[in-house]
N, C-alpha and C. Protein backbone atom coordinates (compact mmCIF):
# COMPACT_ATOMS: atom_id res chain seq x y z
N UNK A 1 -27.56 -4.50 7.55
CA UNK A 1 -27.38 -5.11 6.24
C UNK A 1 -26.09 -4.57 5.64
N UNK A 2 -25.29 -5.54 5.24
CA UNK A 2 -24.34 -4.96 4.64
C UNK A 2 -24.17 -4.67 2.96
N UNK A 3 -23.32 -3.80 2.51
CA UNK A 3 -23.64 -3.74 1.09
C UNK A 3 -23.18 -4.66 0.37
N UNK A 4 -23.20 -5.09 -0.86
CA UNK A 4 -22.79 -6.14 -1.79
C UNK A 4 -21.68 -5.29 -2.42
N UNK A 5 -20.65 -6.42 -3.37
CA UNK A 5 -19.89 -5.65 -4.00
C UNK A 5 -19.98 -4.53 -4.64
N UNK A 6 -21.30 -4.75 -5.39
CA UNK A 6 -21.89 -3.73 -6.35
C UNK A 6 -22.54 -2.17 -5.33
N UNK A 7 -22.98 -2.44 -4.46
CA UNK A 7 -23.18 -1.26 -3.68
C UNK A 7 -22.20 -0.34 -3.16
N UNK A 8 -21.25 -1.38 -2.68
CA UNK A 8 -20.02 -0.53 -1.88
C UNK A 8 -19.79 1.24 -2.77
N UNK A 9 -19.17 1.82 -1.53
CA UNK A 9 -19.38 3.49 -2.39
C UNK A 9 -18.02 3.66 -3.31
N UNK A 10 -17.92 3.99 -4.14
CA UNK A 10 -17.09 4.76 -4.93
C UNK A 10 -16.23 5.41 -4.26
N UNK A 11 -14.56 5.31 -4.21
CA UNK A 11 -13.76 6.43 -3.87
C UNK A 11 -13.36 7.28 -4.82
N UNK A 12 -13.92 8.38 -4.74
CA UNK A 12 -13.57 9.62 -5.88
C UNK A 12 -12.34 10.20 -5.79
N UNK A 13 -11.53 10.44 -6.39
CA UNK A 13 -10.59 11.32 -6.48
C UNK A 13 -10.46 12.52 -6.80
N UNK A 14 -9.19 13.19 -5.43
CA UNK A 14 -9.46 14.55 -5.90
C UNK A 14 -8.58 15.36 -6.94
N UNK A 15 -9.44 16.71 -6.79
CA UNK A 15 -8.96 17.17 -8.00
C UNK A 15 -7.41 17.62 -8.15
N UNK A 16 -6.70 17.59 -6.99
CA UNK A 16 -5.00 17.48 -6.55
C UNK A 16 -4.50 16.13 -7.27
N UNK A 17 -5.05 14.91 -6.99
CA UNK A 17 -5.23 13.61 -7.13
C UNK A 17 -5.02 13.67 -8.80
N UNK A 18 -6.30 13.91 -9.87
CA UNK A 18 -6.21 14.10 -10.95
C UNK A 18 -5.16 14.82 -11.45
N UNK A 19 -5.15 15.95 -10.66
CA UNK A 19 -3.76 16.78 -11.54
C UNK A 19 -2.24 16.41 -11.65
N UNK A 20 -1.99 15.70 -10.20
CA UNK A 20 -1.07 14.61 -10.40
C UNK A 20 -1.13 13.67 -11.56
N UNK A 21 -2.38 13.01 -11.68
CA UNK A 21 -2.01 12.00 -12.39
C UNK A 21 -1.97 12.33 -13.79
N UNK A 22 -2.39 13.43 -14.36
CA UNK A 22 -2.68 14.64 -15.50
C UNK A 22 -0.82 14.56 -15.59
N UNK A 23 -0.60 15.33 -14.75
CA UNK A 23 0.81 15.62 -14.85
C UNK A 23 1.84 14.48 -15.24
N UNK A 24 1.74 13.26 -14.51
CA UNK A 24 2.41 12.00 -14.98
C UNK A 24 2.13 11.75 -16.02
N UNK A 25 0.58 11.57 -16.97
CA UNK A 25 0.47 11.28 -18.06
C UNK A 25 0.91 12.13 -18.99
N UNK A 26 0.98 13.32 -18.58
CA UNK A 26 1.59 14.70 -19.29
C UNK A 26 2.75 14.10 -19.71
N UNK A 27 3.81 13.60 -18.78
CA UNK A 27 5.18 14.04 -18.85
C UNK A 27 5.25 12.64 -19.77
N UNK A 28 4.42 11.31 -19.89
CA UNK A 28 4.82 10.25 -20.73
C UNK A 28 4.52 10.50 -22.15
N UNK A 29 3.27 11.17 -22.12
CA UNK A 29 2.75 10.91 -23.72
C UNK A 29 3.53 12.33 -24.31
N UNK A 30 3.68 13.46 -23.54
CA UNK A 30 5.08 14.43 -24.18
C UNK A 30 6.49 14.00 -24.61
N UNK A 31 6.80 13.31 -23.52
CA UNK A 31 7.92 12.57 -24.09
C UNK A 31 7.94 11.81 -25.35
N UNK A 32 6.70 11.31 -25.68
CA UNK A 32 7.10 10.53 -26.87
C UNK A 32 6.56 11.24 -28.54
N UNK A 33 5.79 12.18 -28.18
CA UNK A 33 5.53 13.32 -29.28
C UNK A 33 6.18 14.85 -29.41
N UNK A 34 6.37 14.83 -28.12
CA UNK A 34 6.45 16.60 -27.70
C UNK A 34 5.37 17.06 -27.55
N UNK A 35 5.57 18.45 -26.91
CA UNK A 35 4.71 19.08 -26.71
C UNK A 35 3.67 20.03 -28.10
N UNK A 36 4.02 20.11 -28.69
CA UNK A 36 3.31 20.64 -29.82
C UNK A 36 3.14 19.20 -30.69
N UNK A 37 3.18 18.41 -30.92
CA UNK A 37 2.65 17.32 -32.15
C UNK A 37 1.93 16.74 -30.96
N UNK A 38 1.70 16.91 -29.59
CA UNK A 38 0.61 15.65 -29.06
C UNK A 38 -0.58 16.51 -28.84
N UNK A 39 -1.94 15.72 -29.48
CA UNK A 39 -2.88 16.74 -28.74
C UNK A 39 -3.40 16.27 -27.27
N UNK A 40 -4.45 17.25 -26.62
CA UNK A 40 -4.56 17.07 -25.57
C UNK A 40 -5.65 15.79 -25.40
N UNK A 41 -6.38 15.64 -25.81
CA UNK A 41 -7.50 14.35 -25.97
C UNK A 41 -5.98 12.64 -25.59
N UNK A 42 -5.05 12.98 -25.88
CA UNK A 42 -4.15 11.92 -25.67
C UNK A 42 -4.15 12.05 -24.48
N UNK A 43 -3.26 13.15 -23.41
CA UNK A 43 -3.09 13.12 -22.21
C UNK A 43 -4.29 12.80 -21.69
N UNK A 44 -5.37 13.13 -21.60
CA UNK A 44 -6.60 13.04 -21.22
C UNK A 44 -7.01 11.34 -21.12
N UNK A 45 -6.66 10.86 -22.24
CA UNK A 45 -7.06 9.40 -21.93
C UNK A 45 -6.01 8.89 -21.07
N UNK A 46 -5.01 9.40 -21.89
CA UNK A 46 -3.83 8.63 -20.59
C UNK A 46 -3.83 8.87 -19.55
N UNK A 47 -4.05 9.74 -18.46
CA UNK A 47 -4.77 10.13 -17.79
C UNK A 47 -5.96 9.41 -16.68
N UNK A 48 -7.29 8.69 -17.50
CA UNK A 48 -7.84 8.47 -17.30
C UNK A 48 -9.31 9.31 -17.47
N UNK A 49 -9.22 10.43 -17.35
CA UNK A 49 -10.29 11.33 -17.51
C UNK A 49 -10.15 12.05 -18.88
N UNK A 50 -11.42 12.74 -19.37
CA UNK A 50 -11.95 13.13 -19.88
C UNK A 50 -11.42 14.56 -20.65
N UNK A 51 -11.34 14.79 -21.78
CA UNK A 51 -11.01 16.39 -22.01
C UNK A 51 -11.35 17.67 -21.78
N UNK A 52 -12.25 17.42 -21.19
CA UNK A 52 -12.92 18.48 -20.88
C UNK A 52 -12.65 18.88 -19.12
N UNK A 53 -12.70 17.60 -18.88
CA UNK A 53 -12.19 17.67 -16.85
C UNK A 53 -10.66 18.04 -17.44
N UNK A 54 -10.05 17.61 -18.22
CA UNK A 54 -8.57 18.04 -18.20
C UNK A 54 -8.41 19.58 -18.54
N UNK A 55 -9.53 20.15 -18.91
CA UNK A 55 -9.26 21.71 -18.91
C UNK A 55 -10.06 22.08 -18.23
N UNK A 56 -10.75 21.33 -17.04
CA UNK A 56 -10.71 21.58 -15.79
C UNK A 56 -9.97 22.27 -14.99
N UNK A 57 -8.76 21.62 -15.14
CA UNK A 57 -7.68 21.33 -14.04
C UNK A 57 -6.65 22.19 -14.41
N UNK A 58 -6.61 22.15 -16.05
CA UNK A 58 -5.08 22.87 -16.58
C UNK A 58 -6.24 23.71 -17.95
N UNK A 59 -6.64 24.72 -17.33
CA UNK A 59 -7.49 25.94 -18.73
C UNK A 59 -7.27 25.68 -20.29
N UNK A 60 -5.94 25.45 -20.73
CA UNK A 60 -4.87 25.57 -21.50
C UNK A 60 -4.39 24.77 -21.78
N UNK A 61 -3.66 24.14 -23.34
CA UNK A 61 -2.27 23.54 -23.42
C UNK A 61 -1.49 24.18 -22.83
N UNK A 62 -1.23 25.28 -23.38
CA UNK A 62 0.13 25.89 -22.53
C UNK A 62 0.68 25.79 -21.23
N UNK A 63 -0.83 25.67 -20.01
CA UNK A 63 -1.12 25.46 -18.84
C UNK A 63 -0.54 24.46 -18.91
N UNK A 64 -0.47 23.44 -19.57
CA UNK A 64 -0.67 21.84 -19.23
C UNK A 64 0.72 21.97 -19.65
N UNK A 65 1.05 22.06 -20.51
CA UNK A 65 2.83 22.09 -21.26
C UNK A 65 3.88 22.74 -20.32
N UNK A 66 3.36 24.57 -19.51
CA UNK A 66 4.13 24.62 -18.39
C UNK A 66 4.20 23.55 -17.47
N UNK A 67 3.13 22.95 -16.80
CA UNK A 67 3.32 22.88 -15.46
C UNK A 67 4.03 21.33 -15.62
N UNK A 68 4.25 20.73 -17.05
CA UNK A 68 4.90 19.71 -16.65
C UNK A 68 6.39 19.70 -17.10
N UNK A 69 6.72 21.03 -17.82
CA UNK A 69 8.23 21.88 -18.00
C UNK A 69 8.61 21.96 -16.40
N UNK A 70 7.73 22.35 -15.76
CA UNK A 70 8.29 22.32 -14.21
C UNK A 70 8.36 21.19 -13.42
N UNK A 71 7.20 20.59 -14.06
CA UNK A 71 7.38 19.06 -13.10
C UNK A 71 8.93 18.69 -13.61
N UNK A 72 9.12 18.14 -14.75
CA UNK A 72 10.66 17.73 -15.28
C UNK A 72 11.68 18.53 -14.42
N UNK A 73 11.54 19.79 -14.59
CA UNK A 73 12.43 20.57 -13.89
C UNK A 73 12.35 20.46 -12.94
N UNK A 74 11.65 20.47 -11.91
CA UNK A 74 11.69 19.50 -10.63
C UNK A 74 12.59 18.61 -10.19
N UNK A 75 12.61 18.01 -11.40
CA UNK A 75 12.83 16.56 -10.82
C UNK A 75 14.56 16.42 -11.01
N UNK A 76 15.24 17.69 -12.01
CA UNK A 76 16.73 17.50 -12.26
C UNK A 76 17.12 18.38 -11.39
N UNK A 77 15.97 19.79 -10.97
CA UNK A 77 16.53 20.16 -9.42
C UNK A 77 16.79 19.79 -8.09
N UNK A 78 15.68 18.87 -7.86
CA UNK A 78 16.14 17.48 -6.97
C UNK A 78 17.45 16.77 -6.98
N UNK A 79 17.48 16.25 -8.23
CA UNK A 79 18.69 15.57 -8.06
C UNK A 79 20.13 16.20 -8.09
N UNK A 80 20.23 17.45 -8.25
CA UNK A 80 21.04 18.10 -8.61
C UNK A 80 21.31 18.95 -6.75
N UNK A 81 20.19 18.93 -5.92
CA UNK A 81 20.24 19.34 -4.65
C UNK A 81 20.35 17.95 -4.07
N UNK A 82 20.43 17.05 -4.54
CA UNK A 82 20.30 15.55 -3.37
C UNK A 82 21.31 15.48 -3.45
N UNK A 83 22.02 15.90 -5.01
CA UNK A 83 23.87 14.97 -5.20
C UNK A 83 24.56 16.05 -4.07
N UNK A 84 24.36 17.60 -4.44
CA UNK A 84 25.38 18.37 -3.53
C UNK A 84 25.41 18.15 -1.81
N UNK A 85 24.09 17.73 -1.62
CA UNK A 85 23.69 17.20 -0.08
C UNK A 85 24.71 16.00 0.27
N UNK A 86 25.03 14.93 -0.35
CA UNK A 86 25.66 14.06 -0.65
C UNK A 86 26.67 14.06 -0.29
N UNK A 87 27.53 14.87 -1.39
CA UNK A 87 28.64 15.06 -1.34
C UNK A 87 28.95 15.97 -0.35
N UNK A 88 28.29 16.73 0.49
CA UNK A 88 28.36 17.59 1.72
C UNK A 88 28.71 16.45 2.94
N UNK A 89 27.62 15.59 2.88
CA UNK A 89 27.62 14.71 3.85
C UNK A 89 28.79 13.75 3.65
N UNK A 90 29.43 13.23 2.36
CA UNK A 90 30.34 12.38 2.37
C UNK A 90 31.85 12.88 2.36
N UNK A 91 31.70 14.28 1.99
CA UNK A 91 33.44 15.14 1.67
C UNK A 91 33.77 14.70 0.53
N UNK A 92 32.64 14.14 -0.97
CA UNK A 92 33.05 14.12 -1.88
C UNK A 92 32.53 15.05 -2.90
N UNK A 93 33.49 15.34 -3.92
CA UNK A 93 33.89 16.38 -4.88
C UNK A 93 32.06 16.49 -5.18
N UNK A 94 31.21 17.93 -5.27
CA UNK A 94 30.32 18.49 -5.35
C UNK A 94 29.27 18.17 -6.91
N UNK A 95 30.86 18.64 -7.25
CA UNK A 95 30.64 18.45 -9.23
C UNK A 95 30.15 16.97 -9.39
N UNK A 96 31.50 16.62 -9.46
CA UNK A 96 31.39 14.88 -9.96
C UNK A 96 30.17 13.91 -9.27
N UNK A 97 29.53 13.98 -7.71
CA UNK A 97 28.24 13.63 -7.40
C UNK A 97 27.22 14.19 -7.83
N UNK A 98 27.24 15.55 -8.21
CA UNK A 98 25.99 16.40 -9.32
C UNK A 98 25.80 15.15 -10.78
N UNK A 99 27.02 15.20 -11.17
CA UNK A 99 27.30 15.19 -12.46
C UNK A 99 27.32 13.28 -12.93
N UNK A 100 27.21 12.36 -12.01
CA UNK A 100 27.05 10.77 -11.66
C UNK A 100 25.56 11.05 -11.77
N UNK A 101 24.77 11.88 -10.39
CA UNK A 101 23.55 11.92 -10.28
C UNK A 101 22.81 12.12 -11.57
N UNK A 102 22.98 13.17 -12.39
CA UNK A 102 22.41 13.64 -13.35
C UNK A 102 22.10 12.92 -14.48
N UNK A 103 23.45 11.80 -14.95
CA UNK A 103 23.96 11.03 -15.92
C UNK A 103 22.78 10.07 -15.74
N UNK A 104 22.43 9.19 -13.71
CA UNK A 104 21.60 8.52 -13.97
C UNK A 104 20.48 8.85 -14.38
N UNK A 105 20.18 9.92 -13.68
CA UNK A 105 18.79 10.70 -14.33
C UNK A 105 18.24 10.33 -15.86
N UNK A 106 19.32 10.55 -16.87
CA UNK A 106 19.10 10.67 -17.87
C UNK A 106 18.59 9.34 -18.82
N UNK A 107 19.03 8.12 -17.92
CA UNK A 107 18.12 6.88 -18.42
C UNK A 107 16.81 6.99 -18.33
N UNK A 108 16.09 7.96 -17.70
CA UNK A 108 14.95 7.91 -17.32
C UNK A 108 14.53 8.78 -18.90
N UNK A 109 13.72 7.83 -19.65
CA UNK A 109 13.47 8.82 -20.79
C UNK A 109 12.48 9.72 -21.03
N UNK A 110 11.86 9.35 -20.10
CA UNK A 110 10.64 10.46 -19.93
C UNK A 110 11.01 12.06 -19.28
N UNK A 111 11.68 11.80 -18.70
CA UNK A 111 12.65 13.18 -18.29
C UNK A 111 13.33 13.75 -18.88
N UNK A 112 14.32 13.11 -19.76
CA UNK A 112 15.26 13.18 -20.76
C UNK A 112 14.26 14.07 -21.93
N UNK A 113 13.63 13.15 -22.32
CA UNK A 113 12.35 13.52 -23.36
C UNK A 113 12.12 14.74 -23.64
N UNK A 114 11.27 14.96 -22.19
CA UNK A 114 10.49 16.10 -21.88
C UNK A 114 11.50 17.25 -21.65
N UNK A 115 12.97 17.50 -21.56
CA UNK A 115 13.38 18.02 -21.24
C UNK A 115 14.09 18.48 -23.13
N UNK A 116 14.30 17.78 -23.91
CA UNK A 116 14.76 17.83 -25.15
C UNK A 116 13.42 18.40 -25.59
N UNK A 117 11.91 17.89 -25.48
CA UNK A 117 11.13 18.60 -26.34
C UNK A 117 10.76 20.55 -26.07
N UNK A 118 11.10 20.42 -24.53
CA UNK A 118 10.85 21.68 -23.97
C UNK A 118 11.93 22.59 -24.32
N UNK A 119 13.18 22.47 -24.89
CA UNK A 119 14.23 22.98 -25.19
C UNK A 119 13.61 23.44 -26.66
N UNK A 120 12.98 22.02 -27.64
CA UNK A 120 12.51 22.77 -29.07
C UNK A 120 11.20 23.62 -29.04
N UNK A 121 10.22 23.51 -28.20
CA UNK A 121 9.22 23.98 -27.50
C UNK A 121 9.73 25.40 -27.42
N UNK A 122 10.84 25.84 -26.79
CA UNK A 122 10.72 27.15 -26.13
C UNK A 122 11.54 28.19 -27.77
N UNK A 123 11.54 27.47 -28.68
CA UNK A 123 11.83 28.60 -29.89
C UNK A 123 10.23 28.84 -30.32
N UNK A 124 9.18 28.35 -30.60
CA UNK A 124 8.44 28.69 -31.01
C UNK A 124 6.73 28.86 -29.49
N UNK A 125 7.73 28.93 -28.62
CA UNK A 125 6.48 29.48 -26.61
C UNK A 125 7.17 29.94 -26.26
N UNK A 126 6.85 31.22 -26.56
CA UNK A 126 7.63 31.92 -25.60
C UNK A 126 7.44 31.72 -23.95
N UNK A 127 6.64 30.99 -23.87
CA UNK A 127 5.96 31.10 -22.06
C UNK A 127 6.85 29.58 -22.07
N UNK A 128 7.34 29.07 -22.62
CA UNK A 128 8.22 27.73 -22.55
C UNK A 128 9.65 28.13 -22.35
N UNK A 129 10.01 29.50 -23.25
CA UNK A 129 11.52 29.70 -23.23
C UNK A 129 11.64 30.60 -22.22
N UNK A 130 10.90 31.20 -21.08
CA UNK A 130 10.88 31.93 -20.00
C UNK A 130 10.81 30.97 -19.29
N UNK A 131 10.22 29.96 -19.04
CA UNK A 131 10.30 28.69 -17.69
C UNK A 131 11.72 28.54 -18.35
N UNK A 132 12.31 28.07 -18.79
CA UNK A 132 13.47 27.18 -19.03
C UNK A 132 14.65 28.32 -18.53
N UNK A 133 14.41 29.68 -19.42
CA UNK A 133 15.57 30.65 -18.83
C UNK A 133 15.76 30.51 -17.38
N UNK A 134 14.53 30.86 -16.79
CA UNK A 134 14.52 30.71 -15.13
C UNK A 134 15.00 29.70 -14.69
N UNK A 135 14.80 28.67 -15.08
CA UNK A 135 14.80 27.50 -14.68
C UNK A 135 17.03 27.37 -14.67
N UNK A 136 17.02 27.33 -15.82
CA UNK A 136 19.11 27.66 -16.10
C UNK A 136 19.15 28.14 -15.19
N UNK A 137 18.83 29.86 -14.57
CA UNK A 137 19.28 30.48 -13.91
C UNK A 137 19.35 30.14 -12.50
N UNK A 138 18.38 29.43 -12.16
CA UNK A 138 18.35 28.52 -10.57
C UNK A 138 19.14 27.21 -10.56
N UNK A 139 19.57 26.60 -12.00
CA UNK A 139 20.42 25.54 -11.81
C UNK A 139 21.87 26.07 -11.72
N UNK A 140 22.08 26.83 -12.62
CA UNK A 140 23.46 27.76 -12.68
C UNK A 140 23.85 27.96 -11.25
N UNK A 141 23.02 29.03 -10.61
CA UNK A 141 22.99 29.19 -9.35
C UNK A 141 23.23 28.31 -8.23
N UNK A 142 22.28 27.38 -8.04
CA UNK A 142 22.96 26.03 -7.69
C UNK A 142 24.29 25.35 -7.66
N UNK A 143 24.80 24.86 -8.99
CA UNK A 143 25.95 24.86 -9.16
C UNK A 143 27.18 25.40 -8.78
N UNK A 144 27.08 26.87 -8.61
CA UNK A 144 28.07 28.18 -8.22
C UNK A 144 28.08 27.73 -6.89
N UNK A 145 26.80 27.74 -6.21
CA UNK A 145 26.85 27.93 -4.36
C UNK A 145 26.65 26.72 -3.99
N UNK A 146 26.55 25.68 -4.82
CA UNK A 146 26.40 24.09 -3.79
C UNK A 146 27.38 23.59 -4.03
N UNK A 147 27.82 23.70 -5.31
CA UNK A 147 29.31 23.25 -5.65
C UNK A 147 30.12 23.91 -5.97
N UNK A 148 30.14 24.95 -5.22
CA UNK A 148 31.46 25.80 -5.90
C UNK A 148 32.29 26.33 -6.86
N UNK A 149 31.35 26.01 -7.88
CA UNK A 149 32.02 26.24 -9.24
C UNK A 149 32.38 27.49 -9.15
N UNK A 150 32.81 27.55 -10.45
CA UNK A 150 33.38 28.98 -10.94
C UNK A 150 32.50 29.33 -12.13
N UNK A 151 32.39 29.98 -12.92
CA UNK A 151 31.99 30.05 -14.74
C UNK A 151 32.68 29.35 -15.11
N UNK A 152 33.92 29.35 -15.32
CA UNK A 152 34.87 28.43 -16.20
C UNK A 152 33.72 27.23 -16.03
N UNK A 153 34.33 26.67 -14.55
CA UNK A 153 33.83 25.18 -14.68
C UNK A 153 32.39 25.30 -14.36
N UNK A 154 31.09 26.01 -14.57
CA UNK A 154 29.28 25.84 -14.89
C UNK A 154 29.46 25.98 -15.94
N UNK A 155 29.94 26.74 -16.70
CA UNK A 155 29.91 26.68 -18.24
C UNK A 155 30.64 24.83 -18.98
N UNK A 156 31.73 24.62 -18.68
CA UNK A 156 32.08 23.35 -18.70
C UNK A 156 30.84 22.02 -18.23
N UNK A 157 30.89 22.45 -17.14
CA UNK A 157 29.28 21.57 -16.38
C UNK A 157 28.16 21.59 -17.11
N UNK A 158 27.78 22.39 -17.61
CA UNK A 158 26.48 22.50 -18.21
C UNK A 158 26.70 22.23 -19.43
N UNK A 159 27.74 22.42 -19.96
CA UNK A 159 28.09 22.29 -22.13
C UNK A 159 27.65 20.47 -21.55
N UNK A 160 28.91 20.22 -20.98
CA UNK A 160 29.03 18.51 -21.22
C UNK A 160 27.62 18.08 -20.83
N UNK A 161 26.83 18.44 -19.46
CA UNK A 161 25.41 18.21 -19.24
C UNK A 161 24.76 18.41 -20.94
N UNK A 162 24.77 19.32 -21.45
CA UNK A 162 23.67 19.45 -23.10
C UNK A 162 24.44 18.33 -23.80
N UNK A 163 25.42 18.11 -24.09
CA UNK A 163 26.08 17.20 -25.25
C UNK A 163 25.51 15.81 -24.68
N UNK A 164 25.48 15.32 -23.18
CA UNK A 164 25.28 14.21 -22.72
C UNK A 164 23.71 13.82 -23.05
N UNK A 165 22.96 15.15 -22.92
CA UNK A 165 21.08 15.24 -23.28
C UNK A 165 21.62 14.52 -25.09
N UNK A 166 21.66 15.57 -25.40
CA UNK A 166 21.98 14.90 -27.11
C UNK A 166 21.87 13.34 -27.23
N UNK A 167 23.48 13.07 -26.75
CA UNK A 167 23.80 11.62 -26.88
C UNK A 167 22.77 10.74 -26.40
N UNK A 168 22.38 10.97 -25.36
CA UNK A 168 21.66 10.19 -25.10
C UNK A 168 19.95 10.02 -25.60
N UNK A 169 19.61 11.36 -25.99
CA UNK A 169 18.25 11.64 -26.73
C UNK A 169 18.20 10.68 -27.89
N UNK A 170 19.65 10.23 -28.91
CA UNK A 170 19.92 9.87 -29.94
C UNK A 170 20.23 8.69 -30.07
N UNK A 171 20.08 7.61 -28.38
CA UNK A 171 20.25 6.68 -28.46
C UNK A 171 22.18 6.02 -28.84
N UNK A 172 23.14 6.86 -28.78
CA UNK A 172 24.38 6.81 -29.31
C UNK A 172 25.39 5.91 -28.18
N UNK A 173 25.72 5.08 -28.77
CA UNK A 173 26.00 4.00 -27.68
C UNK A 173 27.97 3.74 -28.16
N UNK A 174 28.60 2.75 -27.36
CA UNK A 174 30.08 2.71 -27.72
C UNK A 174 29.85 1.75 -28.96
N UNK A 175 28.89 1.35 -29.21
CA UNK A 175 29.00 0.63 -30.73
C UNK A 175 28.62 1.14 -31.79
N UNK A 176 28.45 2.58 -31.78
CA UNK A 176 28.20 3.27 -33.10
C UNK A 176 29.10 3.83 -33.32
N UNK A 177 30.45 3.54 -32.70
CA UNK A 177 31.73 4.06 -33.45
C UNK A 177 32.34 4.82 -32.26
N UNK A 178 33.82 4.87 -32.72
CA UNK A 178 34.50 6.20 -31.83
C UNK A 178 34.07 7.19 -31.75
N UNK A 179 33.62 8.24 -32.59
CA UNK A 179 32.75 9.05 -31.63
C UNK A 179 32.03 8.86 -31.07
N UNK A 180 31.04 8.01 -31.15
CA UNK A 180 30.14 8.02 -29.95
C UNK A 180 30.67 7.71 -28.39
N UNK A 181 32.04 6.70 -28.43
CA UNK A 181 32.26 6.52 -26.67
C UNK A 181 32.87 7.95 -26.89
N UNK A 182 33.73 8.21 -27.75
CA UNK A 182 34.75 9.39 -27.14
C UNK A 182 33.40 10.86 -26.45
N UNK A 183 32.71 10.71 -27.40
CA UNK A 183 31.51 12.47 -26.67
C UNK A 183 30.45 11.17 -25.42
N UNK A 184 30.41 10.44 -25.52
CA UNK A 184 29.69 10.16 -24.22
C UNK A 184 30.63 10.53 -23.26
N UNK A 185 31.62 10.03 -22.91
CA UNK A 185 32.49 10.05 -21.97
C UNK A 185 33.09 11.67 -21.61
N UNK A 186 32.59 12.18 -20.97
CA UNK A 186 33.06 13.86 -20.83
C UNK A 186 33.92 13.78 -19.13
């Protein structure tokens, strides 16, 4: 006998499964509140599950607020190791494929977002402004040994990288005036 629609079994998901998808909903509904003005009952629906399975999975806001400071961070260390791979493989300039890569990145606003709220986040978490220090210090690093920089030019790299977060956090386009193309354009 076979089962009917209604019988067929349930595929459950696991709890890796959930935390992924915890984490994706993390990084959307942060993006559009931050991390301190969203409560957790939001991620949770967005999500799909429950508040209580969500401190399941992540004990903590804070839990839940790190691990998606790292997911973001993840995701600009990626691209920031794919561009220098790149430009390894093509013999083009290290910087300027970092620095294309990154730019696209930054349409992505949920990244962008999460990366502007975790910056205001880490004056008042301290367990926010210790991921992020670390986090500089492995991109810095990066920068120096994948692309060769110097300080002069990571310090240059990284200013214009924050001014470009800004501009673009702020929506500042070539039709809100000369400043706006002249500081987009670095």
């Amino acid at each position: 006998m076979t089962p009917s629609a209604t019988q067929t079994k349930r595929t459950l998901s696991t709890a890796e499964e959930r935390r992924e998808a915890v984490l994706e909903a993390g990084m959307t509904v942060f993006a559009e509140k931050g991390f301190l003005g969203t409560p957790t009952t939001e991620v949770a629906k967005a999500a799909g599950i429950s508040q209580a399975y969500l401190f399941r999975l992540f004990p903590t806001k804070t839990d839940l607020v790190l691990a998606v400071v790292e997911r973001s961070n993840q995701r600009i260390e990626e691209v920031f190791l794919k561009g220098a791979a790149q430009a390894k493989a093509t013999g083009e300039e290290p910087e300027e494929v970092i620095g294309e890569a990154y730019g696209e990145l930054l349409e992505d606003r949920t990244v962008l977002m999460t990366q502007i709220h975790q910056f205001a986040a880490a004056a008042s978490m301290p367990e926010v402004a210790e991921v992020s220090r670390t986090f500089f210090a492995k991109l810095y690093d990066l920068a120096r040994e994948q692309a060769g920089m110097d300080q002069e030019r990571a310090h240059a790299f990284f200013a214009t990288g924050m001014l470009l977060n800004v501009m673009a956090a702020i929506g500042a386009q070539d039709e809100h005036g000369e400043w706006a193309s002249t500081l987009r354009v670095c």
